[in-house]
Structure formats: structure tokens, C-alpha cells
C-alpha atoms as a PDB file:
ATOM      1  CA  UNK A   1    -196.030 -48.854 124.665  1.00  0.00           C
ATOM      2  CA  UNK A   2    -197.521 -52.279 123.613  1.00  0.00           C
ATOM      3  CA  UNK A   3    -200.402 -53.762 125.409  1.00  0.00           C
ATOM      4  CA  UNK A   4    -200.080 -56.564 127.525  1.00  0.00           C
ATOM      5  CA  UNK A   5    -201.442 -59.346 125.406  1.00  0.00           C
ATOM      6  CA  UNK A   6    -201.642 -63.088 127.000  1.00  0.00           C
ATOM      7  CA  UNK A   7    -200.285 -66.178 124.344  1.00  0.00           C
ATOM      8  CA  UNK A   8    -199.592 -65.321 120.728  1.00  0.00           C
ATOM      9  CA  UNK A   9    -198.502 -61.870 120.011  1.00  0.00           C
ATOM     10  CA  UNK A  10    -200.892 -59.935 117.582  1.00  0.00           C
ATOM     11  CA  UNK A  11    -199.690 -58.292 114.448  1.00  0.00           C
ATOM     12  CA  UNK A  12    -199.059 -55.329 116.246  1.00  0.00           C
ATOM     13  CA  UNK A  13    -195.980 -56.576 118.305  1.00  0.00           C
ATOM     14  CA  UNK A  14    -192.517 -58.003 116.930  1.00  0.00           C
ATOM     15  CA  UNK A  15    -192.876 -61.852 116.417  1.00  0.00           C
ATOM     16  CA  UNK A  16    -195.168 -64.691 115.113  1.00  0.00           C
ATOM     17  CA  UNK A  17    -196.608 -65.232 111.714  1.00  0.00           C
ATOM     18  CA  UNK A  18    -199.421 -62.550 112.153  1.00  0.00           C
ATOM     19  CA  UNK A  19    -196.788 -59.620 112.222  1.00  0.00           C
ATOM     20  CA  UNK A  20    -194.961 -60.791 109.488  1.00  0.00           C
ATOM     21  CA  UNK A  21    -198.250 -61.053 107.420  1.00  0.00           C
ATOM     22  CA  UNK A  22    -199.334 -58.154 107.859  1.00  0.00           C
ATOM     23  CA  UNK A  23    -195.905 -56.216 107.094  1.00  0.00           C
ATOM     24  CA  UNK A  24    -195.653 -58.576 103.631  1.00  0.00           C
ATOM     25  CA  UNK A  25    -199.848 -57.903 102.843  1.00  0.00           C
ATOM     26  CA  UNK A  26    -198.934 -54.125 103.498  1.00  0.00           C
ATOM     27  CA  UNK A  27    -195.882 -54.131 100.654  1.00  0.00           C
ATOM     28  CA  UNK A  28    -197.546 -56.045  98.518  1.00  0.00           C
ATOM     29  CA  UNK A  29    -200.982 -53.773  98.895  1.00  0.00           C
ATOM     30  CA  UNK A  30    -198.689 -50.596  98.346  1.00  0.00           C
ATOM     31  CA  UNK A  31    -197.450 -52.094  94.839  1.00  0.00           C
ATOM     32  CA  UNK A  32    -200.937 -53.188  93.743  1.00  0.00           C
ATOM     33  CA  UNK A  33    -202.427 -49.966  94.609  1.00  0.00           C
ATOM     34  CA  UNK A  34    -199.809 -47.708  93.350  1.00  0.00           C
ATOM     35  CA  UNK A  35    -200.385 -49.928  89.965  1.00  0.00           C
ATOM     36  CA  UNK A  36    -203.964 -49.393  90.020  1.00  0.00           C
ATOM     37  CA  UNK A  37    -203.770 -46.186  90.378  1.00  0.00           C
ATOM     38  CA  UNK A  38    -201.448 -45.613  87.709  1.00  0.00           C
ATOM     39  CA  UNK A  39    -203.338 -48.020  85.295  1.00  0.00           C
ATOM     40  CA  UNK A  40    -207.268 -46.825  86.204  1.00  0.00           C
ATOM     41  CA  UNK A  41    -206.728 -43.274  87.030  1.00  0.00           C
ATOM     42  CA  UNK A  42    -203.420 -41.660  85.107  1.00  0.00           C
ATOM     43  CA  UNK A  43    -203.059 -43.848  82.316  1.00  0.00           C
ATOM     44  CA  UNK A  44    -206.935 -44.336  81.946  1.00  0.00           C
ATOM     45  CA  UNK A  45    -209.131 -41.448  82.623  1.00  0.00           C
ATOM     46  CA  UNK A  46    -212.512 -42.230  84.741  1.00  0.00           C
ATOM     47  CA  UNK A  47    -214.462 -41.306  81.436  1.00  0.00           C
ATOM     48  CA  UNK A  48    -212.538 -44.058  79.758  1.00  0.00           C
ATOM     49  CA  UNK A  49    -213.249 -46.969  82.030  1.00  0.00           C
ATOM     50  CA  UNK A  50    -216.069 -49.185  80.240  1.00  0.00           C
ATOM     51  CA  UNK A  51    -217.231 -52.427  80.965  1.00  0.00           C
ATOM     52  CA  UNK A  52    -216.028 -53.617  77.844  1.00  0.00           C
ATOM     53  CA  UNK A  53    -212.516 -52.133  78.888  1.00  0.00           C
ATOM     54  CA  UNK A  54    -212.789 -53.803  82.582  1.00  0.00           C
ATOM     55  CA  UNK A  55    -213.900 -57.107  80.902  1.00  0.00           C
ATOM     56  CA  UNK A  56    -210.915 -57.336  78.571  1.00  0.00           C
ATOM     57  CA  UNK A  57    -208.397 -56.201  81.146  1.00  0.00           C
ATOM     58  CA  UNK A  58    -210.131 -58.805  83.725  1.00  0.00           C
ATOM     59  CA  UNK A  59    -209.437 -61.324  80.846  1.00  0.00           C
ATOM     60  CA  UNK A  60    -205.921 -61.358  80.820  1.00  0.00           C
ATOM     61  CA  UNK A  61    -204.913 -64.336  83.065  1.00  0.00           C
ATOM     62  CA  UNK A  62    -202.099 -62.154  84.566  1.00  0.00           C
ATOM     63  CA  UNK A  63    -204.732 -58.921  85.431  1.00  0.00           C
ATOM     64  CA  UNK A  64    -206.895 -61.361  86.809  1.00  0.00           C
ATOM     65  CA  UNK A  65    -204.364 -62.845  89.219  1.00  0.00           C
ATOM     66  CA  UNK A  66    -203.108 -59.920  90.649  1.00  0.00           C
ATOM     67  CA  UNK A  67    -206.362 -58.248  91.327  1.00  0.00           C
ATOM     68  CA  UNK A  68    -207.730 -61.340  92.747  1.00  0.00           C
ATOM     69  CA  UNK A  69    -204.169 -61.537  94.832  1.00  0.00           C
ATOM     70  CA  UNK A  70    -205.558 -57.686  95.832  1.00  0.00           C
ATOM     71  CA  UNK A  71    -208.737 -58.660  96.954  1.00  0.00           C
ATOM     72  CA  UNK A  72    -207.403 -61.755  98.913  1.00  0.00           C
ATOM     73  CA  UNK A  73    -204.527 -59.387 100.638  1.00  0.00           C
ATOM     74  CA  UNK A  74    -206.586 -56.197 101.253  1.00  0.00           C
ATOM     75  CA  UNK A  75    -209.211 -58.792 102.680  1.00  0.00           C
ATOM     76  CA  UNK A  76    -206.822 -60.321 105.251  1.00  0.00           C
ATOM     77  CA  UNK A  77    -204.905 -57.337 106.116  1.00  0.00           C
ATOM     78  CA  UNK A  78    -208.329 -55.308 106.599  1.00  0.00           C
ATOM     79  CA  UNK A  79    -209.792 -58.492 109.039  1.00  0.00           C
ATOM     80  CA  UNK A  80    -206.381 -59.320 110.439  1.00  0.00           C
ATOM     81  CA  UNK A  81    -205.742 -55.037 111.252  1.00  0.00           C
ATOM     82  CA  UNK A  82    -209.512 -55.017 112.720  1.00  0.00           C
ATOM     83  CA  UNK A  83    -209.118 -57.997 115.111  1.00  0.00           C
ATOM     84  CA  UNK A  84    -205.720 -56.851 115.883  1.00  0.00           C
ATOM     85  CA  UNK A  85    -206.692 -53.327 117.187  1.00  0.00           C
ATOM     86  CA  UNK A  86    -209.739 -55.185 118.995  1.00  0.00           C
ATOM     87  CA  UNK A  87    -207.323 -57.870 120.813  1.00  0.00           C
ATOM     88  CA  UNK A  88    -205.118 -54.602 121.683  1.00  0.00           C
ATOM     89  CA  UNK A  89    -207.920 -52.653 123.253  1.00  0.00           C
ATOM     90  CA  UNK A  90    -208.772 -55.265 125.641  1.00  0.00           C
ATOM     91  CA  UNK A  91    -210.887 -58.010 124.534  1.00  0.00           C
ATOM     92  CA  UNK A  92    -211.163 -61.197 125.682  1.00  0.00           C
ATOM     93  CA  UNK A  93    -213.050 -64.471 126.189  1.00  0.00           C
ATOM     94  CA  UNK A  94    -216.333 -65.098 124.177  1.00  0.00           C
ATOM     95  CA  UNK A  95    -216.606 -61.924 122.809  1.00  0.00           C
ATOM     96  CA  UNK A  96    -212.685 -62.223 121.281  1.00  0.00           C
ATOM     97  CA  UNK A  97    -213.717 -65.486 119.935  1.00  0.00           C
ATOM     98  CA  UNK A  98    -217.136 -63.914 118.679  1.00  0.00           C
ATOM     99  CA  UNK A  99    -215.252 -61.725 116.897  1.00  0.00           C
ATOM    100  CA  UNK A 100    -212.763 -63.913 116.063  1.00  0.00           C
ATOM    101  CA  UNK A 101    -216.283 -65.994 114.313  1.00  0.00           C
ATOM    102  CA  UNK A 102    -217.078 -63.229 112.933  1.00  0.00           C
ATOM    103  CA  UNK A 103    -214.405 -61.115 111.331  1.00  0.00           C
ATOM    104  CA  UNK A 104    -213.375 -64.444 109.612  1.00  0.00           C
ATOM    105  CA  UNK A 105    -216.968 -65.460 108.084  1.00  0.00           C
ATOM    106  CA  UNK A 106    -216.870 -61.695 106.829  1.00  0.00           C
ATOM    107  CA  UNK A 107    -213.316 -61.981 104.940  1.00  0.00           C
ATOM    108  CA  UNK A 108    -214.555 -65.173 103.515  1.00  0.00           C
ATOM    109  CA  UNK A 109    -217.688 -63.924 102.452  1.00  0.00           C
ATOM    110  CA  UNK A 110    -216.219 -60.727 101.110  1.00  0.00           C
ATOM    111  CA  UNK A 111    -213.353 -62.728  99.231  1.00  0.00           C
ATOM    112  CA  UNK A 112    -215.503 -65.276  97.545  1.00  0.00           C
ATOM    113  CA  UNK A 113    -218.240 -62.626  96.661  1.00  0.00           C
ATOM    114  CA  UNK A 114    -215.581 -60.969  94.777  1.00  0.00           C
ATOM    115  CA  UNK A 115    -214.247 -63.654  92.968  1.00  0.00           C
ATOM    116  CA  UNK A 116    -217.755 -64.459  91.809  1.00  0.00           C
ATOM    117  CA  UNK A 117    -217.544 -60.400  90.760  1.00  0.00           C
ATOM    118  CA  UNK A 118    -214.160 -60.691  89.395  1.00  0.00           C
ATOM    119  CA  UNK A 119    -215.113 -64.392  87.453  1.00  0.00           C
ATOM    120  CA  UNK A 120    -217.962 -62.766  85.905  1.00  0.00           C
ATOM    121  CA  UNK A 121    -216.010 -59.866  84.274  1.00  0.00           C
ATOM    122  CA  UNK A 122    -214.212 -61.880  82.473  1.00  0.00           C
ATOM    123  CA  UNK A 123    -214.469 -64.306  79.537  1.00  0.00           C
ATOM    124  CA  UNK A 124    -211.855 -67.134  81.051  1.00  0.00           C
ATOM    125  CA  UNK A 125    -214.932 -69.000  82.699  1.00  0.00           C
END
């Protein structure tokens, strides 16, 4: 049963750009993760993973792309699934824009700290 909502649906219900994001974020975050996985945990043992390994992989313009397109999804599709459940269990008014204010300042402050991680792993900058 959905909850009653009142204007845009939320990524929970059929419809709008917010479900739609959140189903494509979710595919693309299963592919990324099942490659990471593969890559840093199968392929790579944990007592192979260096810095000098994570630096050269982090160097190669196509690594670096998709795991800043990882950070950028799993950032949006973590903030967007948070504010979601939030709008879903009932909150309104100030406190939806508060965390509307808030949930946003965090995904932008988590996404460009890890670029500036991600940047400074590499050798492209």
C-alpha cells in the first residue's frame, strides 16, 4: 500500500523523474559493484591492494570515470532513498524542507570530498 503523498510522487511510487532515477542509479550501482568486487576482492586479494596499485588503477582515465560515476550514483541514490523513506513516513512542512537542506548539502559534501580523495590518488592532476 503506498502512502498518500501530496504533489510529486517520490521514488517510491510509479511516475516522475525521481522513480526512474532511482531504478537506473540502482542498475547501474549493481554493475559497478559486482565489478568492484570482482576486480578488488577475487581478482585482487586484500593483501594485494597497495597504494601504489590504487594509484595506478585510479590513473587510468576510464577507472577513474567509473568510480567517480560510483560515488556520484551511490551518493544520490543513498540521499534520494533517505529522503524518500522520510517523505513516506509522514513528513512535512519545515522539517521536509530541513531535510530536504540538509540531505542535499550532505550528498554534495560527500561527492566533492571524494573527488578531492579520488583526484589525489591519481597522477592525471
Amino acid at each position: 500500500m503506498a502512502a498518500e503523498t501530496s504533489g510529486a510522487p517520490t521514488s517510491f511510487e510509479r511516475g516522475g523523474w525521481g522513480w526512474l532515477f532511482q531504478r537506473i542509479t540502482a542498475a547501474f550501482l549493481i554493475v559497478v559493484l559486482a565489478f568492484h568486487f570482482f576486480l578488488l576482492h577475487f581478482y585482487h586479494h586484500a593483501y594485494e591492494i597497495t597504494f601504489a596499485g590504487t594509484s595506478a588503477r585510479m590513473s587510468q582515465v576510464g577507472y577513474f570515470a567509473t568510480m567517480w560515476l560510483f560515488l556520484v550514483t551511490a551518493t544520490f541514490h543513498g540521499v534520494n532513498g533517505i529522503y524518500n523513506a522520510m517523505v513516506n513516513q509522514g513528513i512535512k512542512g519545515i522539517q521536509k524542507r530541513a531535510a530536504q537542506g540538509i540531505l542535499g548539502l550532505a550528498g554534495v559534501l560527500l561527492v566533492v570530498q571524494g573527488t578531492r580523495v579520488a583526484l589525489a590518488m591519481t597522477d592525471l592532476v
